[in-house]
C-alpha atoms as a PDB file:
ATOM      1  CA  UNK A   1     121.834 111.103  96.794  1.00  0.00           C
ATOM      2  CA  UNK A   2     118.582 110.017  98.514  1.00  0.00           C
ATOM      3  CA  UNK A   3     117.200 109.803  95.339  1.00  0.00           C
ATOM      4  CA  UNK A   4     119.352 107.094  93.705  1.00  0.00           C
ATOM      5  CA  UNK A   5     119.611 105.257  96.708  1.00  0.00           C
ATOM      6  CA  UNK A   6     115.722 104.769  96.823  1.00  0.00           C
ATOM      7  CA  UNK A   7     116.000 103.718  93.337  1.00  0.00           C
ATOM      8  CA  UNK A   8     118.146 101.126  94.164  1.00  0.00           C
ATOM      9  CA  UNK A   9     116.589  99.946  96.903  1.00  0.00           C
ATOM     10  CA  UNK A  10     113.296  99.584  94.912  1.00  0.00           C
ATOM     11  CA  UNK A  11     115.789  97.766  92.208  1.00  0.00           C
ATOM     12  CA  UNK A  12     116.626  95.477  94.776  1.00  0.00           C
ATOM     13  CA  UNK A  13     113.566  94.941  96.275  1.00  0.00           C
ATOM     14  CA  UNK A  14     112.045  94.342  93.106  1.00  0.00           C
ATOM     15  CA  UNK A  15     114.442  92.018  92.230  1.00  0.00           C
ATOM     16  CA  UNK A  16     113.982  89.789  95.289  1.00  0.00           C
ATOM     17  CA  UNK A  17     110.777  89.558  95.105  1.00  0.00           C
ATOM     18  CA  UNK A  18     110.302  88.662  91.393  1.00  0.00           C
ATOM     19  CA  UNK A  19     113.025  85.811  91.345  1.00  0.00           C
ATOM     20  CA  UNK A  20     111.623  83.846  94.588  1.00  0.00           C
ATOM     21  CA  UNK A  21     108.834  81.364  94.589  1.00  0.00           C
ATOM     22  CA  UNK A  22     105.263  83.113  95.071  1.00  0.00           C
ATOM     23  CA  UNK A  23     103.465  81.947  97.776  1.00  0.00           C
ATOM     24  CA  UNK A  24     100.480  84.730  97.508  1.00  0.00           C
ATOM     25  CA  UNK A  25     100.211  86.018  94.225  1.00  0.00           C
ATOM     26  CA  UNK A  26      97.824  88.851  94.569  1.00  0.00           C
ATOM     27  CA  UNK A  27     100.380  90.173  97.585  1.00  0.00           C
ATOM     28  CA  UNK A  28     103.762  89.889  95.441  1.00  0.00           C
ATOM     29  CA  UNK A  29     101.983  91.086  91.981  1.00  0.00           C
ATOM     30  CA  UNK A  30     101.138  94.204  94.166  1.00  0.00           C
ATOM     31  CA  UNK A  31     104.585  94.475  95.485  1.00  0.00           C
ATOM     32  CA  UNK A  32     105.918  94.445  91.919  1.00  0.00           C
ATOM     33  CA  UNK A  33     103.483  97.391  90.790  1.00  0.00           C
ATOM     34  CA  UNK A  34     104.056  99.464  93.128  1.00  0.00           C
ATOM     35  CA  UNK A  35     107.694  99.679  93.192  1.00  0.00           C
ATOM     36  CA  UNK A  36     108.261  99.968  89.237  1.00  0.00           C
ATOM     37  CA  UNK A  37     105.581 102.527  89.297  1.00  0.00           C
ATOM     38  CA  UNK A  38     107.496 104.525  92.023  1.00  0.00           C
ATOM     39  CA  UNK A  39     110.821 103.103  90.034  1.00  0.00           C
ATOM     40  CA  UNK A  40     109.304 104.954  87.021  1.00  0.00           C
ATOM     41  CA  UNK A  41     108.037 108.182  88.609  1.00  0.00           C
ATOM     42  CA  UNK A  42     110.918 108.950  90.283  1.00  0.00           C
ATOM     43  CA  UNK A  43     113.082 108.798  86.971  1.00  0.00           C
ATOM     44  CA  UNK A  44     110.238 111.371  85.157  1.00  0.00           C
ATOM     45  CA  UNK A  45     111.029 113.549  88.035  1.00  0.00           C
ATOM     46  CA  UNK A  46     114.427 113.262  87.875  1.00  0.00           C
ATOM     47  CA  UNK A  47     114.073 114.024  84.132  1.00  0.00           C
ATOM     48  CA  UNK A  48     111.981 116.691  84.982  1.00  0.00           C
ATOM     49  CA  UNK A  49     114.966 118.298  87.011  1.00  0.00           C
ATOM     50  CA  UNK A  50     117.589 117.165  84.983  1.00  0.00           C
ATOM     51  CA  UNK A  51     116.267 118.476  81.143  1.00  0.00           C
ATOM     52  CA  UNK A  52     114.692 121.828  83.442  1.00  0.00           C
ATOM     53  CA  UNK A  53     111.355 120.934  81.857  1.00  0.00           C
ATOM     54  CA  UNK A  54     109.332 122.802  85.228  1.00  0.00           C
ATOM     55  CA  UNK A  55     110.538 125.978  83.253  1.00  0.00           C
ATOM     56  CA  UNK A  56     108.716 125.127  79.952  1.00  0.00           C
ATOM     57  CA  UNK A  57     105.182 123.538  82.134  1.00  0.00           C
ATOM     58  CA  UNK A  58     104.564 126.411  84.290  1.00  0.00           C
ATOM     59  CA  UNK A  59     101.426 125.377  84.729  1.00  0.00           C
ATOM     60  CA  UNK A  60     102.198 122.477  87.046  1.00  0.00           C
ATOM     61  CA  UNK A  61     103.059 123.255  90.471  1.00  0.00           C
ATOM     62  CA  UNK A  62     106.309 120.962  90.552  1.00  0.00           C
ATOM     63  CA  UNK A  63     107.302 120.999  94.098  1.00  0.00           C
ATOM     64  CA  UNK A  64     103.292 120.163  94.949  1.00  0.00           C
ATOM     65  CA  UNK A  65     103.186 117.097  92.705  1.00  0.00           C
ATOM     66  CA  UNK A  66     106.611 115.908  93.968  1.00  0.00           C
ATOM     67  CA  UNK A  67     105.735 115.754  97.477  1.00  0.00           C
ATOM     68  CA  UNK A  68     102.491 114.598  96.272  1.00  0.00           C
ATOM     69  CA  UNK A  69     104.110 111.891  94.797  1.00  0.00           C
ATOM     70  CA  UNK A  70     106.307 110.967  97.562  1.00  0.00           C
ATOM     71  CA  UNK A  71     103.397 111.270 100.099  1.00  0.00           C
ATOM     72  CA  UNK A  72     101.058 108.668  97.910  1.00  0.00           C
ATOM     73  CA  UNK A  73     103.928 106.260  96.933  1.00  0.00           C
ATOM     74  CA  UNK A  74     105.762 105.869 100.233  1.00  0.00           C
ATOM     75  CA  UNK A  75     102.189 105.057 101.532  1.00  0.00           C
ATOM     76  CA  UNK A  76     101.724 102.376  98.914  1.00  0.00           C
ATOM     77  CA  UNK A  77     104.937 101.391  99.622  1.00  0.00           C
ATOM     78  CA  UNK A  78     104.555 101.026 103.122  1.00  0.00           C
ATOM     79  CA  UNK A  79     101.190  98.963 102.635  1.00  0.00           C
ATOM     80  CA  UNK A  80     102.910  96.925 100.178  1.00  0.00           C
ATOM     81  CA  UNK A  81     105.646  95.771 102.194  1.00  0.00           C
ATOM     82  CA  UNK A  82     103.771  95.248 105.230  1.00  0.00           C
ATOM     83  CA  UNK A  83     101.563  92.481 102.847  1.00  0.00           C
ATOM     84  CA  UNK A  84     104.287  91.359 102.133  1.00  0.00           C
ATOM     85  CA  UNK A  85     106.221  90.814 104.808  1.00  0.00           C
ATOM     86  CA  UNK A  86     103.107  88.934 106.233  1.00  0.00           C
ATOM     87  CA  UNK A  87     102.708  86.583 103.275  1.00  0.00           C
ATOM     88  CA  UNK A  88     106.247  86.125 102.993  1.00  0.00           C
ATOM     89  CA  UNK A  89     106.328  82.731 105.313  1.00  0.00           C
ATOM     90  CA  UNK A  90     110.297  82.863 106.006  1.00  0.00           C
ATOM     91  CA  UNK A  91     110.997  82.412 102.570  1.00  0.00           C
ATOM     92  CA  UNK A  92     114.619  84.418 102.217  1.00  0.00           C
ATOM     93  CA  UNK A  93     114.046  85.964  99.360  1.00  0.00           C
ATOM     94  CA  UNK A  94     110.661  88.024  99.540  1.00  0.00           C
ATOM     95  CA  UNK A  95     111.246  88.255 103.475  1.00  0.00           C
ATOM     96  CA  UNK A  96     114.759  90.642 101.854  1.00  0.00           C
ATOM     97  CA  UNK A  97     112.512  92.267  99.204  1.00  0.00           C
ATOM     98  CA  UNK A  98     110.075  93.042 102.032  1.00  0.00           C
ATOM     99  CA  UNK A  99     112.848  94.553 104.049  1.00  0.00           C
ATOM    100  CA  UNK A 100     114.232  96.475 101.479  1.00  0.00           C
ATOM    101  CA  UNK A 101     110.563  97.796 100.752  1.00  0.00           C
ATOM    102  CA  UNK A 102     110.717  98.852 104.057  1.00  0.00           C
ATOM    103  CA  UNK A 103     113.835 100.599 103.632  1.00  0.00           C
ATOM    104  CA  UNK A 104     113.103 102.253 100.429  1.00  0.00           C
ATOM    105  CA  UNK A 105     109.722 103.467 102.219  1.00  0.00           C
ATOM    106  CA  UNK A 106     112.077 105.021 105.121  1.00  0.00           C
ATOM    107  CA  UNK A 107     114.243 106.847 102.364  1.00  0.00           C
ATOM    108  CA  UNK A 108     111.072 107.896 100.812  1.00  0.00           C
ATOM    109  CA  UNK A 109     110.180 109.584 103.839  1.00  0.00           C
ATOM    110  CA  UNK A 110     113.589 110.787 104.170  1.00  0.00           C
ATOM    111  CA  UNK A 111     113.666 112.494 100.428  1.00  0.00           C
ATOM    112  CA  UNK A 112     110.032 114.297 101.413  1.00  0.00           C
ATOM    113  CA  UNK A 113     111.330 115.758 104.440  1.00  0.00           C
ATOM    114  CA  UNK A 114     114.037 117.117 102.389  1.00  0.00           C
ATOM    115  CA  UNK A 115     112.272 118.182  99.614  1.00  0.00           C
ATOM    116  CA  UNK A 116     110.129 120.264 102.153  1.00  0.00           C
ATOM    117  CA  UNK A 117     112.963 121.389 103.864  1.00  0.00           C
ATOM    118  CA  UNK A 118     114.609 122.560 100.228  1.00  0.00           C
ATOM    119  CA  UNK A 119     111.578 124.224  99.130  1.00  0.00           C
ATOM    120  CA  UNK A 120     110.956 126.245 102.498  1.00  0.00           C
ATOM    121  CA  UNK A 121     114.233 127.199 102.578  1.00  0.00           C
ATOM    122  CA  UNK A 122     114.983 128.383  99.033  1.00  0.00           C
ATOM    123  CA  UNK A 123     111.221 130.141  99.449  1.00  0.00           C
ATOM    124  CA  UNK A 124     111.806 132.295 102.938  1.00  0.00           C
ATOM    125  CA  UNK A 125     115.207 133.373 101.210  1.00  0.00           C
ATOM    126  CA  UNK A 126     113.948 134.467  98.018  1.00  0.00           C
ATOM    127  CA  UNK A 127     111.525 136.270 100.343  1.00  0.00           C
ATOM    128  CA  UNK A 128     114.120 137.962 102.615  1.00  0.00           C
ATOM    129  CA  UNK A 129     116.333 139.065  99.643  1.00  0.00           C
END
């Protein structure tokens, strides 16, 4: 659920930010890369997960480049949205794409504290049984 909800809060963001007047280029053009590149990796990984490809690649360590992932995205993110928030100059629509930038980084966060909490879990039971 945390998953799809990031995506569309990237979507959105996106959205905003592409179909209002620019008033710093290098700032939005950043904004745009880094959420369709964290747009895009999070549908491989869901693809991943959803076709069980981690059982054919065994020699990537899937949980480590997921939260890997999350870890180095939400922090681009965040960066991203903080630039733009600042070159935003009340215009409506990238001051919303900068808030949902800042929302998507929150359930980015969110979706790495679960994935840790998934993998420790399903780890100290396969231990125990």
């Amino acid at each position: 659920m945390s998953l799809f909800t990031s995506q569309v809060t990237l979507l959105i963001a996106f959205i905003c930010v592409r179909s209002s007047p620019w008033t710093s280029y290098s700032a939005y053009s950043y904004f745009e890369v880094v959420t369709i590149c964290n747009l895009i990796m999070i549908l491989a990984f869901y693809l991943v997960h959803l076709f069980r490809l981690y059982r054919a690649l065994t020699c990537i360590s899937w949980p480590l480049s997921e939260l890997l992932h999350y870890l180095i995205g939400t922090l681009l993110l965040l960066i991203a949205s903080i630039v733009a928030a600042s070159k935003s100059y009340s215009q409506s629509g990238l001051v919303a794409g900068a808030i949902f930038g800042f929302i998507a980084s929150f359930l980015c966060l969110a979706s790495i504290w679960l994935s840790y909490k998934i993998s420790c879990v399903t780890q100290s039971t396969e231990v125990t049984a």
